[in-house]
Protein backbone atom coordinates (compact mmCIF):
# COMPACT_ATOMS: atom_id res chain seq x y z
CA UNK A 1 -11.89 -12.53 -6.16
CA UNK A 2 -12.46 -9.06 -7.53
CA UNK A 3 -9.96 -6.60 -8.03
CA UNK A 4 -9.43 -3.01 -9.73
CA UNK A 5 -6.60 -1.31 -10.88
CA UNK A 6 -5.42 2.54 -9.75
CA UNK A 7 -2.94 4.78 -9.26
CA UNK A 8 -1.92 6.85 -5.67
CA UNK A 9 -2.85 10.23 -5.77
CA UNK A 10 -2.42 12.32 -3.21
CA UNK A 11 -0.06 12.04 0.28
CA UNK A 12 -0.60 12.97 3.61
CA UNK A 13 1.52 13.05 7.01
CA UNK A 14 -0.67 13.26 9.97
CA UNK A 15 1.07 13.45 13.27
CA UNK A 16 -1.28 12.68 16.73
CA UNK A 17 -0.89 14.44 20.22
CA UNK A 18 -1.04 12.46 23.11
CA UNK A 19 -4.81 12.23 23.72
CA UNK A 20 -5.82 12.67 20.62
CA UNK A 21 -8.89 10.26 18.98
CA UNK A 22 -7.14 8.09 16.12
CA UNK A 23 -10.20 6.89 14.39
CA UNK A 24 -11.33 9.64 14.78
CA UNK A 25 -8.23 11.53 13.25
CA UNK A 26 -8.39 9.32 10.31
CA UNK A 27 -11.68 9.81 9.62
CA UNK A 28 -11.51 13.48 9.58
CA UNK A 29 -8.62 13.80 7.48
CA UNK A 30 -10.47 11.50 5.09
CA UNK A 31 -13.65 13.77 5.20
CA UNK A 32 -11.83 17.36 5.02
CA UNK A 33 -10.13 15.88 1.73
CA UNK A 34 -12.09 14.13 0.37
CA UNK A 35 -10.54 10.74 0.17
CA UNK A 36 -12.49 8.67 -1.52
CA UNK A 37 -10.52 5.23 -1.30
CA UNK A 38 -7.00 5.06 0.44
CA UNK A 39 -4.33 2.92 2.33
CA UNK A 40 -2.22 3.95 5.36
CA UNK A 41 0.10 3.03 7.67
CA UNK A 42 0.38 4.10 11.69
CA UNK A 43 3.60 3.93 14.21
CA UNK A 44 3.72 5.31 17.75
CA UNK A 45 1.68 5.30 20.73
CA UNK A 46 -1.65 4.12 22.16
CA UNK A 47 -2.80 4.14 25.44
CA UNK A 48 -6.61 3.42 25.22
CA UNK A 49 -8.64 1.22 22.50
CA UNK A 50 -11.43 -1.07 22.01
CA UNK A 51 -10.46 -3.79 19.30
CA UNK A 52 -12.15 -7.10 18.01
CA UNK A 53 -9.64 -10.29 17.73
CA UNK A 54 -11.97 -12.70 16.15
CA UNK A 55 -15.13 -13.88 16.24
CA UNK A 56 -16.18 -16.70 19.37
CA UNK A 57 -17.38 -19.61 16.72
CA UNK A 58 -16.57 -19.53 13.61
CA UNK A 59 -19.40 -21.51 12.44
CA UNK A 60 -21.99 -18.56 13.66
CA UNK A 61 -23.04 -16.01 11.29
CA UNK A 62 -23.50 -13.11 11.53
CA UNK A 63 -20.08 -13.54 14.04
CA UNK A 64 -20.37 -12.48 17.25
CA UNK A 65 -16.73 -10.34 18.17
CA UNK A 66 -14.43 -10.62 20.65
CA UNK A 67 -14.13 -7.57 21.96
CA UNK A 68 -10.50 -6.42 24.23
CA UNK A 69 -9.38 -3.61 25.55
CA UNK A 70 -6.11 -1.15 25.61
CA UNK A 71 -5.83 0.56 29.14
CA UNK A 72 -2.00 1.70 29.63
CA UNK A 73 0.51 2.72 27.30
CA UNK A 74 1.66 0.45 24.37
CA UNK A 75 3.67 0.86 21.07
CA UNK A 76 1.70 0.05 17.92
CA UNK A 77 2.48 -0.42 14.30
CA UNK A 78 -1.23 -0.82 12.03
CA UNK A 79 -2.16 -0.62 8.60
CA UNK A 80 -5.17 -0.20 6.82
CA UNK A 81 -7.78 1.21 4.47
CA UNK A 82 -10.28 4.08 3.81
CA UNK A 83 -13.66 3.68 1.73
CA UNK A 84 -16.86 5.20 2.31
CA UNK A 85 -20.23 3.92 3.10
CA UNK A 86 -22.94 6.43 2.46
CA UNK A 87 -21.90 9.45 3.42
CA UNK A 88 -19.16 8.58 5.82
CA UNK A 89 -15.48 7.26 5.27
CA UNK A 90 -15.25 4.37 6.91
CA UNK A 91 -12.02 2.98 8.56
CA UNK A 92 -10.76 -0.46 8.92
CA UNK A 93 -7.07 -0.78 10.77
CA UNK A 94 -5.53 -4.47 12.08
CA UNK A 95 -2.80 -3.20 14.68
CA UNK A 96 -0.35 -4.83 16.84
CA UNK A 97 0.33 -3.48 20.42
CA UNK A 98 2.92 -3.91 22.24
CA UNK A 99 4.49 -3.76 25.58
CA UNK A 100 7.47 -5.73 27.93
CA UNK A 101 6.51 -9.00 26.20
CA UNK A 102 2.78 -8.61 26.03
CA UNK A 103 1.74 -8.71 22.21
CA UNK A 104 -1.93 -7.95 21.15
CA UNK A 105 -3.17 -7.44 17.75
CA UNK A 106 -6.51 -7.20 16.43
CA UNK A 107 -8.93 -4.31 14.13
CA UNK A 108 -9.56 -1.70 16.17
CA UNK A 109 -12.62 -0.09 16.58
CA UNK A 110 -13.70 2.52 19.39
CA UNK A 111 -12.56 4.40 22.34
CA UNK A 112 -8.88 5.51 20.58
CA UNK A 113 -6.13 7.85 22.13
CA UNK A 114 -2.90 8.47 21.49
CA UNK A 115 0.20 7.99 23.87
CA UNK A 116 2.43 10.92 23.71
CA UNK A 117 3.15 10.99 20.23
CA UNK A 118 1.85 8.75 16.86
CA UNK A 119 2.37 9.56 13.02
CA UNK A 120 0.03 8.36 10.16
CA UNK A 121 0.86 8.34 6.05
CA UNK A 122 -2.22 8.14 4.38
CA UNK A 123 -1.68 7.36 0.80
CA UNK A 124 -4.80 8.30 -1.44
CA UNK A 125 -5.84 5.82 -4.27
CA UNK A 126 -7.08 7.08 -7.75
CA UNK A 127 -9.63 5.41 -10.13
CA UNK A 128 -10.82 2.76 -7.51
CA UNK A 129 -14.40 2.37 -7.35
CA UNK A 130 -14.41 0.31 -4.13
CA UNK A 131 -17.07 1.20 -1.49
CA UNK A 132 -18.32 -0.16 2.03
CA UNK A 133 -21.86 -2.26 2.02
CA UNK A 134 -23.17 -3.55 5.06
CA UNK A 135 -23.99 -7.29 4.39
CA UNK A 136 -26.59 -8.57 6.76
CA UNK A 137 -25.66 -12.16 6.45
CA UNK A 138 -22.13 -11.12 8.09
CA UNK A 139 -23.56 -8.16 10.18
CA UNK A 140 -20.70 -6.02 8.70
CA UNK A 141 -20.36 -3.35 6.49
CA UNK A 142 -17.41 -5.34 3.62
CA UNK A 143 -15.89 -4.20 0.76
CA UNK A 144 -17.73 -3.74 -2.55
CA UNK A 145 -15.92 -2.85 -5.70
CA UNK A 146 -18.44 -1.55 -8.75
């Protein structure tokens, strides 16, 4: 285990229209202010997503996902983090959907949209170092701390 120590800088409230692209969202916040390394946390409402809940053997590398899908309305609670690889922030969120009594959870990934109305607080970290590699033995791009 490796592990740095910071401080939280900067704040920010982002609220979503219905429609809008979450990932996307995220990642352009992140961009236009420059956060370098952050944590946030998402409430409200999804009605479309791609997300990966787990890989189909364990015991294969690099893992090959399994990939669902979010094609209705759902309510969702996530949480995740920001750090860049290259020139990019990149975004990694595990999220719980859910509807009735249908629970999903997984990291999403692609294809995201709001459902009427979602909020975001994206809490910037200071002095972290941390940035995204892509490993080829895993076939993902992990955490790397300098």
């Amino acid at each position: 285990m490796r592990y740095q120590q910071g401080s939280i800088g900067r704040v920010f409230v982002l609220r979503f229209e219905d429609n809008d692209s979450i990932l996307e969202g995220l990642q352009k916040v992140s961009i236009d202010e420059d956060i370098r390394a952050g944590v946030f946390f998402v409430l409200g409402g999804i009605k479309q997503g791609r997300f990966v809940v787990g890989p189909e053997d364990d015991a294969v590398l690099p893992p090959k996902p399994m990939w669902r899908e979010i094609n209705e309305s759902y309510e969702m609670v996530a949480t995740g983090t920001i750090f860049w690889q290259g020139d990019e922030p990149k975004i990694h969120m595990h999220c719980a959907f859910g509807k009735r009594d249908d629970v999903k959870m997984g990291c999403l990934r692609q294809d995201t949209k709001t459902f009427l109305v979602l909020e975001a607080v994206i809490l910037e970290l200071k002095g972290i170092s941390a940035v995204r590699e892509f490993d080829p033995q895993f076939g993902l791009a992990l955490l790397k701390m300098n």
